[in-house]
PDB file of N, CA and C in Angstrom:
ATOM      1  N   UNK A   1      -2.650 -15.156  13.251  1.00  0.00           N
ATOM      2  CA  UNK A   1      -2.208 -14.833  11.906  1.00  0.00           C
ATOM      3  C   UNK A   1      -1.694 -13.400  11.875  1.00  0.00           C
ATOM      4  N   UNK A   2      -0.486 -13.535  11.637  1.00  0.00           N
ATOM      5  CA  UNK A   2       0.270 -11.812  11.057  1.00  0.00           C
ATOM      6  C   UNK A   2       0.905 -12.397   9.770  1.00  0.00           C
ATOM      7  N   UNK A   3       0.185 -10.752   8.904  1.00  0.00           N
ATOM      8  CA  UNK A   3       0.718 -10.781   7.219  1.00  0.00           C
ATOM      9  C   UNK A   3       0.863  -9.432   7.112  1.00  0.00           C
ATOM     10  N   UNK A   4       2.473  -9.105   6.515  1.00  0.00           N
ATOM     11  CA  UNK A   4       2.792  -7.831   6.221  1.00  0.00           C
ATOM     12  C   UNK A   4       1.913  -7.568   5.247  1.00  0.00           C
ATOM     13  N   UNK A   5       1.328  -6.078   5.131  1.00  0.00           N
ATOM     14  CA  UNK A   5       0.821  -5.098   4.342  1.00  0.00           C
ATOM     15  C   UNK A   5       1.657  -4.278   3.597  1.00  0.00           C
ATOM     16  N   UNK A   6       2.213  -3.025   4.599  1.00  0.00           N
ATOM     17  CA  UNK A   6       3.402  -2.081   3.912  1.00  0.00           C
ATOM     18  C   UNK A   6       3.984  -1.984   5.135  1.00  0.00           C
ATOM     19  N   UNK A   7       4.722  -0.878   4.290  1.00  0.00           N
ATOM     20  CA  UNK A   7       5.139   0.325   5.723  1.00  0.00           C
ATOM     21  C   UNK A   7       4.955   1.504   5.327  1.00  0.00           C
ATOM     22  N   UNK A   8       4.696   2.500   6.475  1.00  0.00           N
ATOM     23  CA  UNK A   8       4.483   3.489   6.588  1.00  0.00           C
ATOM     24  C   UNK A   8       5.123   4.801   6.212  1.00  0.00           C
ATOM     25  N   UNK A   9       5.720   5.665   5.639  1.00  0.00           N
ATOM     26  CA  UNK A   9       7.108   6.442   5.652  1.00  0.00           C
ATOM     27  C   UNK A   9       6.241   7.984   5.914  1.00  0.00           C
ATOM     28  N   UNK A  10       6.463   8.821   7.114  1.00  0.00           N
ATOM     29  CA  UNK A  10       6.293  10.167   7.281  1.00  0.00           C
ATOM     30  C   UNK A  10       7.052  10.952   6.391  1.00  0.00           C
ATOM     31  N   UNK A  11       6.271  12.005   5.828  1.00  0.00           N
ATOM     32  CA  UNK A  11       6.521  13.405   4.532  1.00  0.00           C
ATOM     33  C   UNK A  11       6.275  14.334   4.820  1.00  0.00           C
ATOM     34  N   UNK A  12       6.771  15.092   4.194  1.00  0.00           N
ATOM     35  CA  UNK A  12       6.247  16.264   4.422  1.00  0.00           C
ATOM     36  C   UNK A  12       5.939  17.106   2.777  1.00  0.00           C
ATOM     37  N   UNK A  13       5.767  15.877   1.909  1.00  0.00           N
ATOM     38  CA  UNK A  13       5.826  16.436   1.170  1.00  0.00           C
ATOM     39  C   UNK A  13       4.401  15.598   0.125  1.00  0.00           C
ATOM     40  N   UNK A  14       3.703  16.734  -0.391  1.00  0.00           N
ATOM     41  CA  UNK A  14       2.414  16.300  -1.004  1.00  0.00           C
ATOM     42  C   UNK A  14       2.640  15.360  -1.887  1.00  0.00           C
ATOM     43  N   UNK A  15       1.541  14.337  -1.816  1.00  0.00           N
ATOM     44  CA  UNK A  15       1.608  13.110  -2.831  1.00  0.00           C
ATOM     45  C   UNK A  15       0.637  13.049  -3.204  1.00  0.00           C
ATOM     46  N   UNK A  16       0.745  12.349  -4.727  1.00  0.00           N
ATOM     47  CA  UNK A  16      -0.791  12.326  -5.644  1.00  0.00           C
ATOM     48  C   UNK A  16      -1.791  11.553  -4.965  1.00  0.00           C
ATOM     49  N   UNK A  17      -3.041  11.734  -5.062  1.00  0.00           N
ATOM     50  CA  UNK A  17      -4.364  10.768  -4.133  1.00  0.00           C
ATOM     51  C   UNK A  17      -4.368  10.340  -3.143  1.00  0.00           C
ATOM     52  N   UNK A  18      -3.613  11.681  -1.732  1.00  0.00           N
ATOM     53  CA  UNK A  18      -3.486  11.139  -1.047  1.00  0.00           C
ATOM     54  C   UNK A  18      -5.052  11.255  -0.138  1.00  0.00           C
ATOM     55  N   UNK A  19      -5.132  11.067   0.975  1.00  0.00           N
ATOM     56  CA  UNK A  19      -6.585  10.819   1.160  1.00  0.00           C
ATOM     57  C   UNK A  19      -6.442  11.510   2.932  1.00  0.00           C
ATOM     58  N   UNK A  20      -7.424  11.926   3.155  1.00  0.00           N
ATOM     59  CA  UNK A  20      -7.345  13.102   4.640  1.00  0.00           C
ATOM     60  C   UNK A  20      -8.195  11.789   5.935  1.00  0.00           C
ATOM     61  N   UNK A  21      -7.361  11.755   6.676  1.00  0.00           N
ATOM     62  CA  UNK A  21      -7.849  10.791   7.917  1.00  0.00           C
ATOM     63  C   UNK A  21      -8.341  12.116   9.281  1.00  0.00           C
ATOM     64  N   UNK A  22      -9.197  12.757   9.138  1.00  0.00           N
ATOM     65  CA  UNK A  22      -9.661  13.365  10.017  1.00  0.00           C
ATOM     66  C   UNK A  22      -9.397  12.922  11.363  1.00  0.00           C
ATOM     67  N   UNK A  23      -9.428  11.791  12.187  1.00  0.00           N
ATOM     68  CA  UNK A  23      -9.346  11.378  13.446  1.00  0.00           C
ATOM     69  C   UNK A  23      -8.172  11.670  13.965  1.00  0.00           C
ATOM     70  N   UNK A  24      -6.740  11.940  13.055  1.00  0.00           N
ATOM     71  CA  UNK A  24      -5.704  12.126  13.705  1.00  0.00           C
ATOM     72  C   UNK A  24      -4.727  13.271  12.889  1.00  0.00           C
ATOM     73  N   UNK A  25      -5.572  14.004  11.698  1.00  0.00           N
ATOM     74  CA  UNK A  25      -5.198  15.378  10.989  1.00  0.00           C
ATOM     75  C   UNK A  25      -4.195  14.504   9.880  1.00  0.00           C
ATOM     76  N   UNK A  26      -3.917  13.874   9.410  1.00  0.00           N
ATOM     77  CA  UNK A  26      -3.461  12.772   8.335  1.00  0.00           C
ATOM     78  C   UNK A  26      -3.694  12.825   6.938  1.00  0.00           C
ATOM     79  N   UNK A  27      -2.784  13.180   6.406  1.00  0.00           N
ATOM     80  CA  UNK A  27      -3.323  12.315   4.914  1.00  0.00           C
ATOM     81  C   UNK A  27      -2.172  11.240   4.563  1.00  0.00           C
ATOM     82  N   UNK A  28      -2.765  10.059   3.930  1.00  0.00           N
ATOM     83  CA  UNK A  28      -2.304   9.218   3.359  1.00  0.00           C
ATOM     84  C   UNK A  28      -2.202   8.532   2.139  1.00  0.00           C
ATOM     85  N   UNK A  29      -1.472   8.413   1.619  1.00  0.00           N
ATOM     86  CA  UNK A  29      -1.634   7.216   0.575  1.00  0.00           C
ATOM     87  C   UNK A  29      -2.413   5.597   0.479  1.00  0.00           C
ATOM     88  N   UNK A  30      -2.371   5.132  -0.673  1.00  0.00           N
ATOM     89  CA  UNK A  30      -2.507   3.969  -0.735  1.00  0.00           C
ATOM     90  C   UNK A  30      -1.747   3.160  -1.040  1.00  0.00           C
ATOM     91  N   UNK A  31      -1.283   1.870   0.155  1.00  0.00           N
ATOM     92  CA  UNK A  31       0.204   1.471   0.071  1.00  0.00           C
ATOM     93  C   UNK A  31      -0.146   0.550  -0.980  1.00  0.00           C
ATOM     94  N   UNK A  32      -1.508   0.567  -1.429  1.00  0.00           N
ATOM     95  CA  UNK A  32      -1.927  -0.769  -2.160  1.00  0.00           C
ATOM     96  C   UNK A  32      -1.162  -0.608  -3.946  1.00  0.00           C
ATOM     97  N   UNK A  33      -1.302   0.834  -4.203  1.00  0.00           N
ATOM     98  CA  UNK A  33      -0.867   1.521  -5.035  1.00  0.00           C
ATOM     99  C   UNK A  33       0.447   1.535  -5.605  1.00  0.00           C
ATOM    100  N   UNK A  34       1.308   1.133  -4.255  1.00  0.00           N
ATOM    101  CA  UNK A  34       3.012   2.032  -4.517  1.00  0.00           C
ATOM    102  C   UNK A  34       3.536   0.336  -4.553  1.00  0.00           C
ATOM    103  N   UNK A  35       4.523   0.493  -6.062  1.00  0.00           N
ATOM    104  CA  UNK A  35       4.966  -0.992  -6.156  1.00  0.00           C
ATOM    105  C   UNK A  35       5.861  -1.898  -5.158  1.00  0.00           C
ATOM    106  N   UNK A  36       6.106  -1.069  -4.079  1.00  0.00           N
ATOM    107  CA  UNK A  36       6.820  -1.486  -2.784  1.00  0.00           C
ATOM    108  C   UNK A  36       6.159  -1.235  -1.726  1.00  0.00           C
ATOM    109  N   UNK A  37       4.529  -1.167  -1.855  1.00  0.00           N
ATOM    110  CA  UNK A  37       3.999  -1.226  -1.062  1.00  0.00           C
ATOM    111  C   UNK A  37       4.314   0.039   0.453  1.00  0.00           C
ATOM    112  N   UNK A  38       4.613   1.038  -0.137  1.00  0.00           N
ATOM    113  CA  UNK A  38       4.665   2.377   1.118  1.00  0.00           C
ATOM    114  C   UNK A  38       3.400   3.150   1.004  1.00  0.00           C
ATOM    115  N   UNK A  39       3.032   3.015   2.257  1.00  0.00           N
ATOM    116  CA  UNK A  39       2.286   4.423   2.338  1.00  0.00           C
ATOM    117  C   UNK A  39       2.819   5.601   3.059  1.00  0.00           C
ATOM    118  N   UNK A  40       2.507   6.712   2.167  1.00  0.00           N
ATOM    119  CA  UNK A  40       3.114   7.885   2.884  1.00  0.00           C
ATOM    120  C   UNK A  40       1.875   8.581   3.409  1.00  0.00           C
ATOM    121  N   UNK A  41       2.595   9.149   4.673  1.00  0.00           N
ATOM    122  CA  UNK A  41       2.071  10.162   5.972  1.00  0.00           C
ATOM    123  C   UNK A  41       2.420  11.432   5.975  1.00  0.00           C
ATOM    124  N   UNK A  42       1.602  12.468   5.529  1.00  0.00           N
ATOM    125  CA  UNK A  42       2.152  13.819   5.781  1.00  0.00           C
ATOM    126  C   UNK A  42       1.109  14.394   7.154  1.00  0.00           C
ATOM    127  N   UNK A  43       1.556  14.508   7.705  1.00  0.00           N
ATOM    128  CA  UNK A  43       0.694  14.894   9.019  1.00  0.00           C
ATOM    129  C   UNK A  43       1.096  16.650   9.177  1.00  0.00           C
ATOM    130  N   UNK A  44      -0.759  16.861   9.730  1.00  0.00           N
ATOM    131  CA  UNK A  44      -0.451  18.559   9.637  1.00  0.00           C
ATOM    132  C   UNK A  44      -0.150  18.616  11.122  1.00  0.00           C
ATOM    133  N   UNK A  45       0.405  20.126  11.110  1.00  0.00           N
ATOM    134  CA  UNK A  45       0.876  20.437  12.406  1.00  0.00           C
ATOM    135  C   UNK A  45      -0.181  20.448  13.810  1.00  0.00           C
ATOM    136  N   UNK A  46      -1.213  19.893  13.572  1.00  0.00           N
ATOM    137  CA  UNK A  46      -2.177  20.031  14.699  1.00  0.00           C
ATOM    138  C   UNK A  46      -2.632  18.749  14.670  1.00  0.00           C
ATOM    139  N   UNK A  47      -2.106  17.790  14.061  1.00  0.00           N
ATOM    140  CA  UNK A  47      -2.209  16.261  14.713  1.00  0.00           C
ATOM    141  C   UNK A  47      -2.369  15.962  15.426  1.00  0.00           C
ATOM    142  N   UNK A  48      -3.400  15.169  16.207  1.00  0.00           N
ATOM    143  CA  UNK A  48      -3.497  14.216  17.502  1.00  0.00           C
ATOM    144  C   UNK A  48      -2.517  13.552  17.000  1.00  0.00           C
ATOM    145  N   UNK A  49      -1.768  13.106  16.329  1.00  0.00           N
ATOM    146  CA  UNK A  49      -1.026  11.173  16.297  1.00  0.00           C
ATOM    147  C   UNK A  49      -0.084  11.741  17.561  1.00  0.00           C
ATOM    148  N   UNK A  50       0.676  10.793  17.935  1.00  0.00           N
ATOM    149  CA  UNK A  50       1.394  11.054  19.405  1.00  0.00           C
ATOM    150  C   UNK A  50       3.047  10.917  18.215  1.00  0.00           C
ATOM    151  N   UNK A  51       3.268  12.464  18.875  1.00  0.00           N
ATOM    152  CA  UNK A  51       4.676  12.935  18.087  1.00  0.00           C
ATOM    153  C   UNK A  51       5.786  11.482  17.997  1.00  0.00           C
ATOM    154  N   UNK A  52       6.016  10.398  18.307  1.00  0.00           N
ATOM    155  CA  UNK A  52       6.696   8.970  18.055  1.00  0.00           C
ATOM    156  C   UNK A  52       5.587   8.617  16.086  1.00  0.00           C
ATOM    157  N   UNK A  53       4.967   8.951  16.454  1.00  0.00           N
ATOM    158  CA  UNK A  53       3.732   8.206  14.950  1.00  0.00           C
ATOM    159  C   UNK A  53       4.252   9.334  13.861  1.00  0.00           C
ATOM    160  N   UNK A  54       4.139  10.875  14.015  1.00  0.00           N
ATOM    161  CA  UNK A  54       4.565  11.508  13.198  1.00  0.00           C
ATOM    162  C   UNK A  54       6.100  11.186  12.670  1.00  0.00           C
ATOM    163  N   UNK A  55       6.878  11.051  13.292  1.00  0.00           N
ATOM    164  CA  UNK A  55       8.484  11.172  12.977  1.00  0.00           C
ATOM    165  C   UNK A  55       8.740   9.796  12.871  1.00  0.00           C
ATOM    166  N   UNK A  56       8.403   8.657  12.836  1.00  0.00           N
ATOM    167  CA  UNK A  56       8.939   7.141  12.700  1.00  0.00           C
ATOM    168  C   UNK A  56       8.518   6.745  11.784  1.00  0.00           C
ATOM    169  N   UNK A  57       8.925   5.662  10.630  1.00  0.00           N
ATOM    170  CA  UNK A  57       8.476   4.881  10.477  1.00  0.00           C
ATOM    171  C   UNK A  57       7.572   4.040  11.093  1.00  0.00           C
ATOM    172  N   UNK A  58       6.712   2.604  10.726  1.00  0.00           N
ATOM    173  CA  UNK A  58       5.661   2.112  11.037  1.00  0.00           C
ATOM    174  C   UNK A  58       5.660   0.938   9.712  1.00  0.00           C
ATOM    175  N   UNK A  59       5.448  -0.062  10.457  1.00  0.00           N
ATOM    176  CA  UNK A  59       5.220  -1.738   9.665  1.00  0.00           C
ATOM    177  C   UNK A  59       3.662  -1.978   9.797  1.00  0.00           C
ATOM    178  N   UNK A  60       2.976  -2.053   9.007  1.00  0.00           N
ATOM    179  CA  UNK A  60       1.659  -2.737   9.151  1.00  0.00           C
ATOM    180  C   UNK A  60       1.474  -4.249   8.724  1.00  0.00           C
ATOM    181  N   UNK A  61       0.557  -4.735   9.381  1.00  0.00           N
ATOM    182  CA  UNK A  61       0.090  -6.051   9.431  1.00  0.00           C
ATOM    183  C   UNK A  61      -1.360  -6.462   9.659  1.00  0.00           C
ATOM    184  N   UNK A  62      -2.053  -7.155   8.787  1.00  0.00           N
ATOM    185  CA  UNK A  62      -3.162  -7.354   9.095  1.00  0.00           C
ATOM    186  C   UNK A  62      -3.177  -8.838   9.705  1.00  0.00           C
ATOM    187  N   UNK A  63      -3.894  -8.542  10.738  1.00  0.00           N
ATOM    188  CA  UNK A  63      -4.556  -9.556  11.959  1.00  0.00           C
ATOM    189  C   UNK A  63      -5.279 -10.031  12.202  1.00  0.00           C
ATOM    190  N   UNK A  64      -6.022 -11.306  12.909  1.00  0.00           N
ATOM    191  CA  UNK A  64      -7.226 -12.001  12.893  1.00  0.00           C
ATOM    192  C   UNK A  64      -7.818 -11.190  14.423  1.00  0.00           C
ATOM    193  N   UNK A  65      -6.566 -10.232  15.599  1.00  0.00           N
ATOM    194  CA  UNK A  65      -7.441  -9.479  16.507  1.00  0.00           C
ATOM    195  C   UNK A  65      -5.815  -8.698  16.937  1.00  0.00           C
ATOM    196  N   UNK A  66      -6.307  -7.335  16.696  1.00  0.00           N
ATOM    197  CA  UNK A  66      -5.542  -6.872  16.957  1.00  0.00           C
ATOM    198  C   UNK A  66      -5.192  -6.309  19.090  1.00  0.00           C
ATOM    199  N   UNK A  67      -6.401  -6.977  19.444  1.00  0.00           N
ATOM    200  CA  UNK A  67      -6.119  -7.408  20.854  1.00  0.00           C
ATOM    201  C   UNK A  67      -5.112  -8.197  21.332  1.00  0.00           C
ATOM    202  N   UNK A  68      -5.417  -9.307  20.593  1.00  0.00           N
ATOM    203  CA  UNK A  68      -4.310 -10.457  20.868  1.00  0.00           C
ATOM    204  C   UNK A  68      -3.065 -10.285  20.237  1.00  0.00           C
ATOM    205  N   UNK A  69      -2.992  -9.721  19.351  1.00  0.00           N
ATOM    206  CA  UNK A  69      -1.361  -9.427  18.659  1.00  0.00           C
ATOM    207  C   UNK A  69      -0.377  -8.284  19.305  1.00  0.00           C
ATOM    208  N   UNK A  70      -1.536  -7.010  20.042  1.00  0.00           N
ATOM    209  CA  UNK A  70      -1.129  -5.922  20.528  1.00  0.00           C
ATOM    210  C   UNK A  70      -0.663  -6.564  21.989  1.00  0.00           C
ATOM    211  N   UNK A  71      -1.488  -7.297  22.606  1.00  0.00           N
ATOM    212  CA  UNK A  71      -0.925  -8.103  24.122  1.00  0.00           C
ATOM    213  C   UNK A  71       1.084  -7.483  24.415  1.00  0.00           C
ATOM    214  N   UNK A  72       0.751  -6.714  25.565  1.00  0.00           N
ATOM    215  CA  UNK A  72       1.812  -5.998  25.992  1.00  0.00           C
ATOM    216  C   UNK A  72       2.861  -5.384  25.321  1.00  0.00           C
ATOM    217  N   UNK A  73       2.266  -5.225  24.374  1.00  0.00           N
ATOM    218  CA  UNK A  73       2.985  -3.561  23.499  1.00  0.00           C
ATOM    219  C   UNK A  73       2.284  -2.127  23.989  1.00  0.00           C
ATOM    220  N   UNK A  74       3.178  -1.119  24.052  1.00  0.00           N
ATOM    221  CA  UNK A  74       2.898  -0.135  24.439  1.00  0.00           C
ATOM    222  C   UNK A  74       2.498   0.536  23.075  1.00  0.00           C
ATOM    223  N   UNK A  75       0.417   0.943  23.746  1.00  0.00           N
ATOM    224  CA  UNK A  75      -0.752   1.912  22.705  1.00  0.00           C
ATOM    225  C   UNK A  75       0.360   2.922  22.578  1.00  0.00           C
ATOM    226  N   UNK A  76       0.121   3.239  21.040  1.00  0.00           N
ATOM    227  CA  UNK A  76       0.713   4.649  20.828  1.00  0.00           C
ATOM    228  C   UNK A  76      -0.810   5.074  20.425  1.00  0.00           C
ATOM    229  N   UNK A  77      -1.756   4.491  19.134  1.00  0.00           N
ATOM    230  CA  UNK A  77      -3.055   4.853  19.406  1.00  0.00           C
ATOM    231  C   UNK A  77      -3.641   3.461  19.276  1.00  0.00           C
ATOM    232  N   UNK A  78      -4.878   3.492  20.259  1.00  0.00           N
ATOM    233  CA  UNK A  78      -5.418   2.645  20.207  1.00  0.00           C
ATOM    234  C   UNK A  78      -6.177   2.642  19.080  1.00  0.00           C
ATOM    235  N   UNK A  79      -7.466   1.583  19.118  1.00  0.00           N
ATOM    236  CA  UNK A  79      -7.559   1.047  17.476  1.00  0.00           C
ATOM    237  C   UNK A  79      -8.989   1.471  17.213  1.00  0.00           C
ATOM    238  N   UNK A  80      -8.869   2.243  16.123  1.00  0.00           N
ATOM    239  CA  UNK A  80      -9.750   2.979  15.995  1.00  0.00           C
ATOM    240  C   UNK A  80     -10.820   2.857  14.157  1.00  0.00           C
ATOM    241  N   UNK A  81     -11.625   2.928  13.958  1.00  0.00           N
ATOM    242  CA  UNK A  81     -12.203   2.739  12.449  1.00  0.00           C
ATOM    243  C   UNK A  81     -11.621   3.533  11.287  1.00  0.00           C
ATOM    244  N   UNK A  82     -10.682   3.036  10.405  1.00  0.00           N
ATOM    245  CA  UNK A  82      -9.698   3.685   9.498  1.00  0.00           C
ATOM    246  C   UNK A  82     -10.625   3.989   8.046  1.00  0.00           C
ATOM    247  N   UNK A  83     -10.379   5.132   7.326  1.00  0.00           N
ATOM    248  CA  UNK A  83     -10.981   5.831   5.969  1.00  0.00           C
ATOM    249  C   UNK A  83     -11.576   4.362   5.338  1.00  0.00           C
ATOM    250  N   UNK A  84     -11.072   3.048   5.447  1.00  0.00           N
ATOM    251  CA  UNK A  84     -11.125   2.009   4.649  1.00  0.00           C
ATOM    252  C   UNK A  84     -11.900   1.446   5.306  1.00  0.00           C
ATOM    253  N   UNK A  85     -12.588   1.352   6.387  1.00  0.00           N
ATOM    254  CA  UNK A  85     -13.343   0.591   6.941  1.00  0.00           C
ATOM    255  C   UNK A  85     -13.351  -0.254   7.923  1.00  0.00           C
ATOM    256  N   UNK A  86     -11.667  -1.064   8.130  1.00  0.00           N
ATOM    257  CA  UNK A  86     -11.083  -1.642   8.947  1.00  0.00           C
ATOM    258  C   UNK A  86     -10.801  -0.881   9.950  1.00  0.00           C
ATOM    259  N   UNK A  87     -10.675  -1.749  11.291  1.00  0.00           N
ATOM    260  CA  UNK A  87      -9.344  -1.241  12.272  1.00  0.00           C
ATOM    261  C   UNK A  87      -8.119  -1.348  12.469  1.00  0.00           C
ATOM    262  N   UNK A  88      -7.635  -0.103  12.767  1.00  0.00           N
ATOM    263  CA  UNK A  88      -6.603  -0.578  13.303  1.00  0.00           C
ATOM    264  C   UNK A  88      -6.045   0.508  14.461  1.00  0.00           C
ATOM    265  N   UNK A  89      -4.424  -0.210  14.698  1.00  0.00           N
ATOM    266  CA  UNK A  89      -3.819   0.257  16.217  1.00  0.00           C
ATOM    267  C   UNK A  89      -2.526   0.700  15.879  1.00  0.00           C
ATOM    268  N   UNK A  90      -1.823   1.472  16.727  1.00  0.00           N
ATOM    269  CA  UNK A  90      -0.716   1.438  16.749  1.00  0.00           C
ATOM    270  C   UNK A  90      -0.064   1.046  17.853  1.00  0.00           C
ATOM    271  N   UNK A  91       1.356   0.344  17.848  1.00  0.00           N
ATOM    272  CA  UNK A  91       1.655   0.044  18.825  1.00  0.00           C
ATOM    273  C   UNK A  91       3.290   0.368  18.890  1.00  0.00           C
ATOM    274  N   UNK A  92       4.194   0.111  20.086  1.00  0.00           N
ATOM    275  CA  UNK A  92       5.238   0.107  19.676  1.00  0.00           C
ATOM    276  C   UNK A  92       5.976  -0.926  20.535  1.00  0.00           C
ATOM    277  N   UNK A  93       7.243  -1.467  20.220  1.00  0.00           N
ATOM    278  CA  UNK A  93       7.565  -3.147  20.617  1.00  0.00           C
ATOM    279  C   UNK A  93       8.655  -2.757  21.764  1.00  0.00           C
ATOM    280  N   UNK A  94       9.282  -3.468  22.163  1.00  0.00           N
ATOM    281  CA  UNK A  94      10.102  -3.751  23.531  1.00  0.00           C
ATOM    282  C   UNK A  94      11.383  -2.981  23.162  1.00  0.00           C
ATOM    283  N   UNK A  95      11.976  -3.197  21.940  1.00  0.00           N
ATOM    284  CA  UNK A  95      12.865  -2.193  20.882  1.00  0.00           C
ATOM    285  C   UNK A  95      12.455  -1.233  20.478  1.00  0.00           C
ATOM    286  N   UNK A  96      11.534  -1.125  20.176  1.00  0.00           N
ATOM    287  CA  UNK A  96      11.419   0.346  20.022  1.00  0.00           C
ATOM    288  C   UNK A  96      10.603   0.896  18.396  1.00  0.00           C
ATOM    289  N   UNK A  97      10.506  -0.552  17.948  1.00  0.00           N
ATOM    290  CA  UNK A  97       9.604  -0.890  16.423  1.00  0.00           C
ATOM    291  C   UNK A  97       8.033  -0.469  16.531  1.00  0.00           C
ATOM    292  N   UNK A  98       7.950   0.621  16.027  1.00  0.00           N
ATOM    293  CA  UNK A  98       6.298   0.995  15.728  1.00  0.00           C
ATOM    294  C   UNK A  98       5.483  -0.090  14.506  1.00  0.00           C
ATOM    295  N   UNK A  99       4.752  -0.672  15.170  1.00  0.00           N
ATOM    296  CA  UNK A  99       3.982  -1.543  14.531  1.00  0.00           C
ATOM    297  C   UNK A  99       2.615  -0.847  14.178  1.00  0.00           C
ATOM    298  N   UNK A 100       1.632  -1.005  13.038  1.00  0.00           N
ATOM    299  CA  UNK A 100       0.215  -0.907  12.529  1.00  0.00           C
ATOM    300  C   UNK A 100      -0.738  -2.724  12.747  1.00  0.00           C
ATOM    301  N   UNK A 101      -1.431  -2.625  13.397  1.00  0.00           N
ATOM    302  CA  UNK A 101      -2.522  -3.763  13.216  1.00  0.00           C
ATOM    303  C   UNK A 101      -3.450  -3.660  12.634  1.00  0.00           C
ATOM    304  N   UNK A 102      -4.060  -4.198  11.785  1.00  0.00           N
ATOM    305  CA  UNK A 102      -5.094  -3.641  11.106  1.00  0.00           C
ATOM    306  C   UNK A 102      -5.682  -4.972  11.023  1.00  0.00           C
ATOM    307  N   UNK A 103      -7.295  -4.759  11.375  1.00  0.00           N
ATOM    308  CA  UNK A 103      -7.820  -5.670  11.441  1.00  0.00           C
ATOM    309  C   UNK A 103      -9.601  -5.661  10.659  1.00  0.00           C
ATOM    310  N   UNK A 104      -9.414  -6.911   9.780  1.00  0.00           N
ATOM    311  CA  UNK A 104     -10.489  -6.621   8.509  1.00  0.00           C
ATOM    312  C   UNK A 104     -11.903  -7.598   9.488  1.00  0.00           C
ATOM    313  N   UNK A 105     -13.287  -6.872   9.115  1.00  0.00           N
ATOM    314  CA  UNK A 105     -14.241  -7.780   9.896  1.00  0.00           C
ATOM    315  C   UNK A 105     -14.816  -8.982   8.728  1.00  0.00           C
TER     316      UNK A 105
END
């Protein structure tokens, strides 16, 4: 099972409630929030995310395993416990499409 969520859009510019992801220096939105479903990324300059995650876009999808969906896509980060509780991964595709997996227990 893959079901779009949002997508992702990198900022640099402050947004209301956005929320601080410590694991990779992040704050984000809630795509649940925005009537087209975006979440925005303003990432500070001392980010772990791997400089492709800062500057791209990103499609999320929630998954029944984001093992099996990630199967030979190249980790940009592997999948880690997100502000919300879920996991998820990043990945990126044979083209060159940064994907989000997110996976609910």
């Amino acid at each position: 099972m893959r079901t779009f969520d949002h997508i992702g859009l990198p900022t640099d510019v402050v947004q209301p409630n956005e929320r601080f992801v410590a694991r990779t220096r992040v704050y984000v939105t809630d795509p649940h929030t925005h009537p087209y479903r975006v979440e925005w990324l303003r990432y500070l300059p001392e980010s772990t995310a791997p400089e492709r995650l800062r500057t791209s876009a990103h499609i999320a999808f929630h998954v029944d395993s984001i093992e099996r969906e990630a199967a030979g896509l190249k980790v940009l980060l592997p999948p880690f416990a997100s502000v919300a509780g879920h996991r998820v991964g990043f990945f990126e595709t044979d083209d060159g499409a940064i994907v989000e997996f997110m996976e609910f227990s």
